[in-house]
C-alpha atoms as a PDB file:
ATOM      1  CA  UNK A   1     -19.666  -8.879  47.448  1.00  0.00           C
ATOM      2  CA  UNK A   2     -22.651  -7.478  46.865  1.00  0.00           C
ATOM      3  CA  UNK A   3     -25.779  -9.892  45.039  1.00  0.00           C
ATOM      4  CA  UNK A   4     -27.001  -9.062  41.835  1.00  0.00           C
ATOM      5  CA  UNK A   5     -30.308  -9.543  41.789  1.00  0.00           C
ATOM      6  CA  UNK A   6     -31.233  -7.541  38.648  1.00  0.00           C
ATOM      7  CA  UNK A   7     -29.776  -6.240  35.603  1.00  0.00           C
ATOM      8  CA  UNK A   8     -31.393  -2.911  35.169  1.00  0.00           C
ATOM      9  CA  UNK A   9     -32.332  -0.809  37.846  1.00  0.00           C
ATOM     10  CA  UNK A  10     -32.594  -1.951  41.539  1.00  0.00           C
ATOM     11  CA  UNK A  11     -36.206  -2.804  40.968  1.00  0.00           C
ATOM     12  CA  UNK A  12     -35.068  -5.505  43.501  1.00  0.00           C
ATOM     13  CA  UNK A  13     -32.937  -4.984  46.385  1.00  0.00           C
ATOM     14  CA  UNK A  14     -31.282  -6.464  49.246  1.00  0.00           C
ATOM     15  CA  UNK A  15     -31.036  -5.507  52.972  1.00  0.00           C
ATOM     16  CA  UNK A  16     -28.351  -5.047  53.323  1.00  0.00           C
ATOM     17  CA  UNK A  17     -27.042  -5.362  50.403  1.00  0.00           C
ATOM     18  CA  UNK A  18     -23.742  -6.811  51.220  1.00  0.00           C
ATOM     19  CA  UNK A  19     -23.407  -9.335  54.035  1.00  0.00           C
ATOM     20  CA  UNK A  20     -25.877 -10.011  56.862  1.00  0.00           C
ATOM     21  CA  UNK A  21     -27.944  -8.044  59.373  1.00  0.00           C
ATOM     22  CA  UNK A  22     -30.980  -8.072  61.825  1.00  0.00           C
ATOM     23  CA  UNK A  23     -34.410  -8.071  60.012  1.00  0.00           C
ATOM     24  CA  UNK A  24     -35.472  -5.455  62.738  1.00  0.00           C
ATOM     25  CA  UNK A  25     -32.413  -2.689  62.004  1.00  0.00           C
ATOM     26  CA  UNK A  26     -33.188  -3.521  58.084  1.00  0.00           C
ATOM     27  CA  UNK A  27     -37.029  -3.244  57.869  1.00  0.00           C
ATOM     28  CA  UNK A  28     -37.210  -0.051  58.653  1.00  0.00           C
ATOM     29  CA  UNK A  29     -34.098   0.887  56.344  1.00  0.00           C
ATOM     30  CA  UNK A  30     -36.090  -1.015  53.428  1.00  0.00           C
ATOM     31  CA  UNK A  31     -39.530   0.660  53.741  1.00  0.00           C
ATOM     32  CA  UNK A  32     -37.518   4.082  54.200  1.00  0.00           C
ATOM     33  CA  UNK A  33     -37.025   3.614  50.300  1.00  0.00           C
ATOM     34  CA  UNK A  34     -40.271   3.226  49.556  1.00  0.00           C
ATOM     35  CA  UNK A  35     -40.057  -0.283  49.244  1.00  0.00           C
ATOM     36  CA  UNK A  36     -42.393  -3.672  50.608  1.00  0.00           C
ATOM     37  CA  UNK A  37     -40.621  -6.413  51.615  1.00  0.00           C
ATOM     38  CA  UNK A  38     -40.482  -9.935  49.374  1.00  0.00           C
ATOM     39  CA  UNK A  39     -43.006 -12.723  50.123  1.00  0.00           C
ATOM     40  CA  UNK A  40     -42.662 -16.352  49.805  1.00  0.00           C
ATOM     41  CA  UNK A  41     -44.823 -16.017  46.687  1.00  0.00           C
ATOM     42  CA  UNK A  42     -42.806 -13.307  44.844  1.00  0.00           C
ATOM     43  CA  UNK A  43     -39.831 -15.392  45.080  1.00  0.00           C
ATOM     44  CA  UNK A  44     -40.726 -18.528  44.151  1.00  0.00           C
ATOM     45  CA  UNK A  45     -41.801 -16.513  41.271  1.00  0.00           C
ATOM     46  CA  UNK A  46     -38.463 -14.938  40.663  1.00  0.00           C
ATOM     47  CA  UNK A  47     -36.227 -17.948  41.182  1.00  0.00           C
ATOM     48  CA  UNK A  48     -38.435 -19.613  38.386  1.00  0.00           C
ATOM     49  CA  UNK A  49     -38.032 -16.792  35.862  1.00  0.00           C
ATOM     50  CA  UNK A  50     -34.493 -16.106  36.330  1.00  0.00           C
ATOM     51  CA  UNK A  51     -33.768 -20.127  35.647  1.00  0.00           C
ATOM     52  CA  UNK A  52     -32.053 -18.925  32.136  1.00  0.00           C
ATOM     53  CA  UNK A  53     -30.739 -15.490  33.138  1.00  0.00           C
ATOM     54  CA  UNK A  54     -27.563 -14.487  33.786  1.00  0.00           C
ATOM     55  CA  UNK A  55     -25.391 -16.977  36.168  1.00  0.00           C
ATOM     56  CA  UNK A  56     -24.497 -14.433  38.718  1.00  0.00           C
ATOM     57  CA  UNK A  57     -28.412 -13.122  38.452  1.00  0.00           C
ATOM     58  CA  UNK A  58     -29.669 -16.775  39.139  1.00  0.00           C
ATOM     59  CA  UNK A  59     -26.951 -17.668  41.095  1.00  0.00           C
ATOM     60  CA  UNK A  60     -27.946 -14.663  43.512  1.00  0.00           C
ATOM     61  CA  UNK A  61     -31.291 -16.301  44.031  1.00  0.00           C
ATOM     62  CA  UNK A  62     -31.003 -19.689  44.087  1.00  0.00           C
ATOM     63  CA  UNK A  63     -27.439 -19.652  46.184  1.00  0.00           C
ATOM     64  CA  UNK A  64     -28.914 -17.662  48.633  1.00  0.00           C
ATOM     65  CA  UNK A  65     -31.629 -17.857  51.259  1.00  0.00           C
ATOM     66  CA  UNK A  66     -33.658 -15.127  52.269  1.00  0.00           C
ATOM     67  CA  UNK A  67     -36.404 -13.845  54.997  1.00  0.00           C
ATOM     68  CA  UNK A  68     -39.482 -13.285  53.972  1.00  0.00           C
ATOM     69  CA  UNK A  69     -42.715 -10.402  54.515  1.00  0.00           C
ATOM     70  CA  UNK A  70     -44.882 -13.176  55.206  1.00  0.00           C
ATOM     71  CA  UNK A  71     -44.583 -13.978  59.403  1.00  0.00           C
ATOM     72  CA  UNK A  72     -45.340 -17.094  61.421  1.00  0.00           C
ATOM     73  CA  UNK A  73     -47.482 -16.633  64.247  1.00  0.00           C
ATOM     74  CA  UNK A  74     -47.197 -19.121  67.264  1.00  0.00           C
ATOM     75  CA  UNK A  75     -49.487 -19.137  70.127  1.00  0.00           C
ATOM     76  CA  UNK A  76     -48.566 -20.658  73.716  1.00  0.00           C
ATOM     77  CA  UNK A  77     -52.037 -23.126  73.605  1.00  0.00           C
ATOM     78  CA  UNK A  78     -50.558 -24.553  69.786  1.00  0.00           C
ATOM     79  CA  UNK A  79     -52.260 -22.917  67.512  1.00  0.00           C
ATOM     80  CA  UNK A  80     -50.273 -21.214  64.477  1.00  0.00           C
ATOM     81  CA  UNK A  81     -51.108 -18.697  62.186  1.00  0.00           C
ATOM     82  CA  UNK A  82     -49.440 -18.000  58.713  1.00  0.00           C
ATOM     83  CA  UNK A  83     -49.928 -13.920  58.289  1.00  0.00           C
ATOM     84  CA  UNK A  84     -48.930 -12.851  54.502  1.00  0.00           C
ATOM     85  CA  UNK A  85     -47.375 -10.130  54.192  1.00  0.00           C
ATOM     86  CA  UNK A  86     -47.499  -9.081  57.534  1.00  0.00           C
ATOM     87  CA  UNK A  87     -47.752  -5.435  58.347  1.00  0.00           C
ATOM     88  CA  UNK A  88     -46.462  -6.184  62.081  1.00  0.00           C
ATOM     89  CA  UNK A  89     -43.189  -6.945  60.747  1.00  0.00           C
ATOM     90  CA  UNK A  90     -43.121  -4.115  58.328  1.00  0.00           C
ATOM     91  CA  UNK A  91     -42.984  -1.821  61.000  1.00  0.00           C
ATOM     92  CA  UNK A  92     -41.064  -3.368  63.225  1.00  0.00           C
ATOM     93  CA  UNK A  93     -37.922  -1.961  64.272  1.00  0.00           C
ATOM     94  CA  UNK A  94     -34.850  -1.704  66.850  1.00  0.00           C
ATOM     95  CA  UNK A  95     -37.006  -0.835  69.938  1.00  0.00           C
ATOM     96  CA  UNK A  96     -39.524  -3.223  68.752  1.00  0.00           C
ATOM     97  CA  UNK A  97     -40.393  -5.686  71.934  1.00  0.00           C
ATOM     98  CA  UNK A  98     -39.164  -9.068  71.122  1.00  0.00           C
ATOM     99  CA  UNK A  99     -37.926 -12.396  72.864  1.00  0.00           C
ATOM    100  CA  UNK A 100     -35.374 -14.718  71.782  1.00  0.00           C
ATOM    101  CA  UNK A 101     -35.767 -13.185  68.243  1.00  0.00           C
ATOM    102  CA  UNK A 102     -39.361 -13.121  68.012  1.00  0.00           C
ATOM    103  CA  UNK A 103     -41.732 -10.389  68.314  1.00  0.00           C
ATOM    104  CA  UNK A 104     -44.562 -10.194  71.527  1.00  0.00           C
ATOM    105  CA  UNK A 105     -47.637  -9.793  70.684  1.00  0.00           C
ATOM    106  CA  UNK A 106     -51.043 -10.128  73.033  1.00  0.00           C
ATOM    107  CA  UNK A 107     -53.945 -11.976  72.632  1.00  0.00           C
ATOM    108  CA  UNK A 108     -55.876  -9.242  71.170  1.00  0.00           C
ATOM    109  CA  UNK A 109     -53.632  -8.926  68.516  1.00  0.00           C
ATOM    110  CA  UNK A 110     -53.577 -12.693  67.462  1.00  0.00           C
ATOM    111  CA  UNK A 111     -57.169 -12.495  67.404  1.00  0.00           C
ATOM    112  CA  UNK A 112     -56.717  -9.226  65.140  1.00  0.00           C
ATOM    113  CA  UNK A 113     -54.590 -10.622  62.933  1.00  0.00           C
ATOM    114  CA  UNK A 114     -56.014 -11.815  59.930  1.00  0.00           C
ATOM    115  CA  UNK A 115     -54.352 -15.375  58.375  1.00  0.00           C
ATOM    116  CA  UNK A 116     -54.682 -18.929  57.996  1.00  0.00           C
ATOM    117  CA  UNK A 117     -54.642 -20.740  61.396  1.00  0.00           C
ATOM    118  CA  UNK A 118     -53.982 -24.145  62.109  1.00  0.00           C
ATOM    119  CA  UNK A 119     -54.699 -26.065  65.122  1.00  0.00           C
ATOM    120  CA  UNK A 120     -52.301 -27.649  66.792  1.00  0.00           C
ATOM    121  CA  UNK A 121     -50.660 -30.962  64.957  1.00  0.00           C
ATOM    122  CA  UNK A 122     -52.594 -29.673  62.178  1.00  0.00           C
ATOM    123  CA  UNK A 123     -49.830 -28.222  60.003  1.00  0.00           C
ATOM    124  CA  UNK A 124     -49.194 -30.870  58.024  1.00  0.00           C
ATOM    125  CA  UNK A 125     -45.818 -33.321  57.810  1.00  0.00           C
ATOM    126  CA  UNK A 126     -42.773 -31.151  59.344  1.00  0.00           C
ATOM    127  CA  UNK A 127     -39.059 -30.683  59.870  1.00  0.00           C
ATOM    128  CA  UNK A 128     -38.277 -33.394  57.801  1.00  0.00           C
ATOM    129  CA  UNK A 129     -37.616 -33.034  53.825  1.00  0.00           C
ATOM    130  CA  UNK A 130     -41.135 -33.795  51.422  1.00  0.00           C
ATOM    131  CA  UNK A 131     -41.701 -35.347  48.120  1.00  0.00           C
ATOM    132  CA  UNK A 132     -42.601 -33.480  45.018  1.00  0.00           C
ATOM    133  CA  UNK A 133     -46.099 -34.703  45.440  1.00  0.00           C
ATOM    134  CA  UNK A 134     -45.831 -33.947  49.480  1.00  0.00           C
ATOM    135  CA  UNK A 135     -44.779 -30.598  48.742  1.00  0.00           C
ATOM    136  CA  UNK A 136     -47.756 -29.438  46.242  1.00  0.00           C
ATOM    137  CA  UNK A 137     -50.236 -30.988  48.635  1.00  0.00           C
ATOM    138  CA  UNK A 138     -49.179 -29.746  51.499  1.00  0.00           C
ATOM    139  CA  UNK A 139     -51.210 -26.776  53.028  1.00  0.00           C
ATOM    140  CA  UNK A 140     -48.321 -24.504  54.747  1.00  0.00           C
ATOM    141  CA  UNK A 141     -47.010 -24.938  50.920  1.00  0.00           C
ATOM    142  CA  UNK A 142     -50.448 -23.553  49.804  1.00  0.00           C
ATOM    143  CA  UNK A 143     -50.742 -21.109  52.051  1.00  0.00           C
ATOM    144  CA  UNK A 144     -47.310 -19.350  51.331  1.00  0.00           C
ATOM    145  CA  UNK A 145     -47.633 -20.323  47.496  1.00  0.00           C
ATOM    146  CA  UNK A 146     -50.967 -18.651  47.123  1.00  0.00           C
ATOM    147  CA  UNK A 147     -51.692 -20.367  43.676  1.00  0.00           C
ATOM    148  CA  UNK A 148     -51.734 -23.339  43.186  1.00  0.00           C
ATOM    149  CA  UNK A 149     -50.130 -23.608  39.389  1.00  0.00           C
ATOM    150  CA  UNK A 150     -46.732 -21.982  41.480  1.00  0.00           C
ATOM    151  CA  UNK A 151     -46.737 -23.970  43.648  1.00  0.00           C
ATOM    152  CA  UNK A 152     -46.823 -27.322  41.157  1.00  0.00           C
ATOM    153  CA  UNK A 153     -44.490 -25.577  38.509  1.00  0.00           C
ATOM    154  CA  UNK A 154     -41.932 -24.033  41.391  1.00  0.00           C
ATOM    155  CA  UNK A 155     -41.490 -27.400  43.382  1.00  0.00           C
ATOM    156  CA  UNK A 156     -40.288 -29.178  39.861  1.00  0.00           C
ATOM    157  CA  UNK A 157     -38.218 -26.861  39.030  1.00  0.00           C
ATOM    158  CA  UNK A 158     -36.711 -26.686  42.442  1.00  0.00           C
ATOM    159  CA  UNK A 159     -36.008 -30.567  42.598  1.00  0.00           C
ATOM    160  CA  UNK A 160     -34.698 -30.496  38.902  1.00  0.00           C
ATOM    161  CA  UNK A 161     -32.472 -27.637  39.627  1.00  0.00           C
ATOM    162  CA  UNK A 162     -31.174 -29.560  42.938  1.00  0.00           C
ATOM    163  CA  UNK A 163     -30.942 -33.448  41.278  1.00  0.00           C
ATOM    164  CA  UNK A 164     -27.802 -32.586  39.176  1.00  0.00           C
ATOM    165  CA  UNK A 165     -25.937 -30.615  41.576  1.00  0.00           C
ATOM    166  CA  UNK A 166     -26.378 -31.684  44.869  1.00  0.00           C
ATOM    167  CA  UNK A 167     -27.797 -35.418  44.245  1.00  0.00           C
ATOM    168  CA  UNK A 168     -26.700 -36.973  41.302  1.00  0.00           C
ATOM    169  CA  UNK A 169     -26.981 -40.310  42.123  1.00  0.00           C
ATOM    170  CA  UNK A 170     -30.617 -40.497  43.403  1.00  0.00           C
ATOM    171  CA  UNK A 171     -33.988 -40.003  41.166  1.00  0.00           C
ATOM    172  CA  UNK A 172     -35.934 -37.163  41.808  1.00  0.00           C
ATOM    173  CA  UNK A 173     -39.206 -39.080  42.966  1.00  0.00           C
ATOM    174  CA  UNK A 174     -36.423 -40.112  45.662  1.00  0.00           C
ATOM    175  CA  UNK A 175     -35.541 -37.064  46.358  1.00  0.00           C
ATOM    176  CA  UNK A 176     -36.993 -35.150  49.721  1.00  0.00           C
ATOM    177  CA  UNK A 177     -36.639 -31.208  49.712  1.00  0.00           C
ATOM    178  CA  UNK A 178     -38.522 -28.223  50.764  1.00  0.00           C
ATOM    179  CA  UNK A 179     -39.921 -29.373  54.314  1.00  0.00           C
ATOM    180  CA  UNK A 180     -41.398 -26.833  56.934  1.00  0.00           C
ATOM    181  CA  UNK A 181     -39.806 -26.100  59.723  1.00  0.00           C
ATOM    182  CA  UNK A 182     -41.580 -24.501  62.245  1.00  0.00           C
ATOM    183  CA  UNK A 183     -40.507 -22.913  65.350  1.00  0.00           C
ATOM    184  CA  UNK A 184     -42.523 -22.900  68.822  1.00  0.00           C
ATOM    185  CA  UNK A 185     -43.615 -20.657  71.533  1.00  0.00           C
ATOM    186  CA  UNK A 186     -41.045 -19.562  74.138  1.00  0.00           C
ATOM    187  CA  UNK A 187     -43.517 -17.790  76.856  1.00  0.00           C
ATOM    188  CA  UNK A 188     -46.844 -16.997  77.350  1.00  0.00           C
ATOM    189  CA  UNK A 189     -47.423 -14.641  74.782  1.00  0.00           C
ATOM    190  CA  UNK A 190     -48.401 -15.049  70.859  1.00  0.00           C
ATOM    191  CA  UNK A 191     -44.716 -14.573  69.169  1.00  0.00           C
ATOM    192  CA  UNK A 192     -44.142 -13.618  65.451  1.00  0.00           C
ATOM    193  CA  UNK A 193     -41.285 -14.626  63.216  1.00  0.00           C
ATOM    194  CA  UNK A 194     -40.545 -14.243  59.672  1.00  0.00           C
ATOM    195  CA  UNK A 195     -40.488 -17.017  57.077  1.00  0.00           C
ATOM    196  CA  UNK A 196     -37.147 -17.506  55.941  1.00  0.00           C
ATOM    197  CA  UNK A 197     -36.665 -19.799  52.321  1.00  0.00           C
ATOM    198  CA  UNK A 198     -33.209 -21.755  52.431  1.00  0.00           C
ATOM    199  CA  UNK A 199     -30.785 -21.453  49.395  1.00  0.00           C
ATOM    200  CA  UNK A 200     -31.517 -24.604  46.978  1.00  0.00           C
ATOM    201  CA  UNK A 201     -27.790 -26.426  48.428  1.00  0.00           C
ATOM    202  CA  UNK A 202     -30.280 -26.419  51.846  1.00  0.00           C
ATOM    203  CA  UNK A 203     -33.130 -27.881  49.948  1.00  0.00           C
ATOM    204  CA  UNK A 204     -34.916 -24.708  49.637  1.00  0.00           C
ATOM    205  CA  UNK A 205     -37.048 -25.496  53.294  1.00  0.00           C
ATOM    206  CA  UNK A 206     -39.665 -22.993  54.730  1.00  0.00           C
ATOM    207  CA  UNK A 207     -37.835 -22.214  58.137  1.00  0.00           C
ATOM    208  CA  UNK A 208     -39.846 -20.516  61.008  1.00  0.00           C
ATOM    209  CA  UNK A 209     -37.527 -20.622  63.682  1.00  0.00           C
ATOM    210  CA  UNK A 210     -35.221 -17.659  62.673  1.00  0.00           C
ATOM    211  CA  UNK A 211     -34.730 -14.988  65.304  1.00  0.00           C
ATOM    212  CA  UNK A 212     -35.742 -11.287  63.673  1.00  0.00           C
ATOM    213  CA  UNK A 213     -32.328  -9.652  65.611  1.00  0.00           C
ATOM    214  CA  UNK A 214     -29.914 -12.168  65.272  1.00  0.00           C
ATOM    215  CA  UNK A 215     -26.945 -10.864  62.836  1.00  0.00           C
ATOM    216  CA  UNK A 216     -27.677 -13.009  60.140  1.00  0.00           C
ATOM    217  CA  UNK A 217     -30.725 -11.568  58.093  1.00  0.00           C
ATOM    218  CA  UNK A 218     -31.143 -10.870  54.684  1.00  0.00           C
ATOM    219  CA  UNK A 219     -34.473  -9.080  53.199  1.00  0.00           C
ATOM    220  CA  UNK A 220     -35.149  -8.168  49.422  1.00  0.00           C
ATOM    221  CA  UNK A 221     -37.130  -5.196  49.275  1.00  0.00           C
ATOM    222  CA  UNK A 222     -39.139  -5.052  46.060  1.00  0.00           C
ATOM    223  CA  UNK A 223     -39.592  -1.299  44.154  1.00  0.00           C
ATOM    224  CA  UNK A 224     -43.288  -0.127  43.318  1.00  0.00           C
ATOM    225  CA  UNK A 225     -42.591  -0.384  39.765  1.00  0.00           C
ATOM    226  CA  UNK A 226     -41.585  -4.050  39.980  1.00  0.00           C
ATOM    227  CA  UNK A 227     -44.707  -4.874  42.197  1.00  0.00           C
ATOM    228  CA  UNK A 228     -46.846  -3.145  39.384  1.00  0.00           C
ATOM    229  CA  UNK A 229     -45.119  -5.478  36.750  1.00  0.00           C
ATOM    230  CA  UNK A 230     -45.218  -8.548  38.392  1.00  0.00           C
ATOM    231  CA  UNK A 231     -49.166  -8.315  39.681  1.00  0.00           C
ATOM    232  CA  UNK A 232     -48.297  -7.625  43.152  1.00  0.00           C
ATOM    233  CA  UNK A 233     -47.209 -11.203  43.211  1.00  0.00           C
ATOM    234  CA  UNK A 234     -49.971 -12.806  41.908  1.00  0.00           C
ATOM    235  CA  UNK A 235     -48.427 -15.747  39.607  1.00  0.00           C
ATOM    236  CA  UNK A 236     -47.901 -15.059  36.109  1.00  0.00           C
ATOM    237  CA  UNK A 237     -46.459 -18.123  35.601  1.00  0.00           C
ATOM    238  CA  UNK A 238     -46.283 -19.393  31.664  1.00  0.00           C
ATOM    239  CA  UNK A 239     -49.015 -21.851  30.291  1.00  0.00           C
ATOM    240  CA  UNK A 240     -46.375 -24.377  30.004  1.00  0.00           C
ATOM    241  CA  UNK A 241     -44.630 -26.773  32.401  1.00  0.00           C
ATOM    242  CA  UNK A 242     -41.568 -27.885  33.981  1.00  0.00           C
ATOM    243  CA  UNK A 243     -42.554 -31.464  32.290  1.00  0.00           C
ATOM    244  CA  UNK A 244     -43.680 -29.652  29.305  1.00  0.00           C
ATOM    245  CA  UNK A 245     -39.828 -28.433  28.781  1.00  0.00           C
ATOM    246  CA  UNK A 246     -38.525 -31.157  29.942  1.00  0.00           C
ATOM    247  CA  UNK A 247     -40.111 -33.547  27.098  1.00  0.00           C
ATOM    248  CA  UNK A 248     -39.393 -31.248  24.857  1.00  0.00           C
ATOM    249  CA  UNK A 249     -35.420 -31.359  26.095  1.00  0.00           C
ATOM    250  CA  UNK A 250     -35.774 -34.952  25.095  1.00  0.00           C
ATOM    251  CA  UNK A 251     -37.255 -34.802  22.039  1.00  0.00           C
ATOM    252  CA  UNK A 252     -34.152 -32.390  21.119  1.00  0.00           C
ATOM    253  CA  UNK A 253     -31.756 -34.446  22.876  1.00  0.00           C
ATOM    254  CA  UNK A 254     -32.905 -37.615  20.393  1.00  0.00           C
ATOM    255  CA  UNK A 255     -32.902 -35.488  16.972  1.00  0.00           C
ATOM    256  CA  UNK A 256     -29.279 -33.925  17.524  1.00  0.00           C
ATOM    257  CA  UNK A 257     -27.944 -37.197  16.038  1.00  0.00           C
ATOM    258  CA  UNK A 258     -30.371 -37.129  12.999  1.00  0.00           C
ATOM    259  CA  UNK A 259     -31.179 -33.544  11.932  1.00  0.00           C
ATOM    260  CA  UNK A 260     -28.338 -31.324  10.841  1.00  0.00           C
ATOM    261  CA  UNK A 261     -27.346 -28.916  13.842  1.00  0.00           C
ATOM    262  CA  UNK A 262     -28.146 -25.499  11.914  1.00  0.00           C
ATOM    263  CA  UNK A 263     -31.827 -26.977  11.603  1.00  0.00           C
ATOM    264  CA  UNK A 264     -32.285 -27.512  15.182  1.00  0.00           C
ATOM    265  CA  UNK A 265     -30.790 -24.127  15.952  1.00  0.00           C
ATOM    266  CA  UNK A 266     -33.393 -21.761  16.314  1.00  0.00           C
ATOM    267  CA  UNK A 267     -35.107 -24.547  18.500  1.00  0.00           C
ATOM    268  CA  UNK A 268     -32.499 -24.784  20.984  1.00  0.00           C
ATOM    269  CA  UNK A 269     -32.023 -21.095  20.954  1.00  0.00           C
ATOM    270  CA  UNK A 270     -35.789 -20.217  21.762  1.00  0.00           C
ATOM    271  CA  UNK A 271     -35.820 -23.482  24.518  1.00  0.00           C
ATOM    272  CA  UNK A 272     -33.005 -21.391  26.421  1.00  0.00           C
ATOM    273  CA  UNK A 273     -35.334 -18.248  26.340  1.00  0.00           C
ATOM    274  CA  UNK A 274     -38.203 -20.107  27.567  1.00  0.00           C
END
């Protein structure tokens, strides 16, 4: 079945759009329609702003995990580079020379490639899960977030969203979700892979290991007009908070047994919108 990602037109669109493929027969296929591929950013964006829409529009989202435009570069001396939006992988394609599902590049090109690099052991805590407060201090997180305020607001929503389905029973400062997992080097070449975010039942990780042919892939290419409305991904997240709605859920929750129902209406009504 096919995902619905959007009610109106296909401002947003999967590759394909039903089932799985390889990144490198889809890319092309995706910028063929005049599209750019989604990056880390953009989604986090549009997983937060679909938390009230539609069930099967949200559902698509959250329920699903998706590759990214944003690649992981590793080098064979440690080193690894996080390239957003990376134009290497936009035109990558079937004849595209690759090794165990990552892409060769040469030296040359790492050192062309512009991104933040990280010496090695200097990425941070990985493959393991993190903390709210890991996650929003952690500087792949940053990196791939690219504001900070999207970052903070994303990660609570994430580990409220995940508490009462998947972990009822544990507090969410217990909690430990969206870790990075990074891949390695396989030869003695740089090698490029995409950034792939888990659906939330996986704890919504950053994954780096993914290979770009295997057969299950899944891109979202994003329309021009859609990139014009949303800032080109820049966050336009609201001035208020995850904890900002959440103490106001509470201070609804404890006037439902004093104030008459059709008073708190229109308050309930505009929290769902918000």
């Amino acid at each position: 079945m096919a995902l619905k990602l959007n009610p109106e037109r296909e401002a947003y669109k999967a590759f394909p759009q039903e089932g799985t493929a390889p990144n490198v027969q889809q890319m092309p296929k995706l910028i063929a329609d005049g599209r750019v591929p989604m990056n880390f950013s953009q989604l986090m964006q549009k997983r937060f702003d679909v938390r009230n829409s539609d069930a099967d529009v949200k559902t698509s989202y959250m329920d699903n995990y998706f590759d990214m435009g944003d690649a992981v570069v590793y080098h064979p001396d440690g080193r690894v580079k996080i390239v957003l939006d990376s134009q290497t992988l936009r035109e990558m394609t079937l004849e595209t020379k690759r090794s165990n599902g990552a892409l060769i590049l040469t030296d040359d090109v790492y050192k062309l490639l512009q991104g933040e690099e990280f010496k090695k052991g200097k990425l941070g805590k990985v493959n393991d899960g993190l903390s709210r407060e890991d996650v929003k201090a952690h500087p792949v997180w940053k990196v791939l977030a690219r504001d900070q305020g999207l970052l903070n607001d994303y990660t609570d929503f994430i580990f409220g969203e995940y508490q009462p389905r998947f972990a009822k029973d544990s507090a969410l400062d217990d909690l430990k979700l969206m870790g990075i997992y990074p891949g390695s080097v396989n030869g003695t070449a740089p090698e490029m892979r995409a950034w792939c975010v888990n659906r939330l039942e996986n704890r919504s990780n950053a994954d780096g290991r993914l290979g770009l042919d295997n057969d299950y892939g899944r891109l979202l290419g994003i329309a021009p007009e859609a990139l014009s409305a949303s800032g080109k991904g820049v966050s336009n997240i609201k001035s208020y908070t995850m904890a900002d709605l959440q103490a106001v859920d509470k201070v609804i929750q404890g006037l439902e047994g004093v104030l008459n129902p059709d008073v708190l209406k229109p308050f309930v009504d505009l929290r769902k919108k918000l």
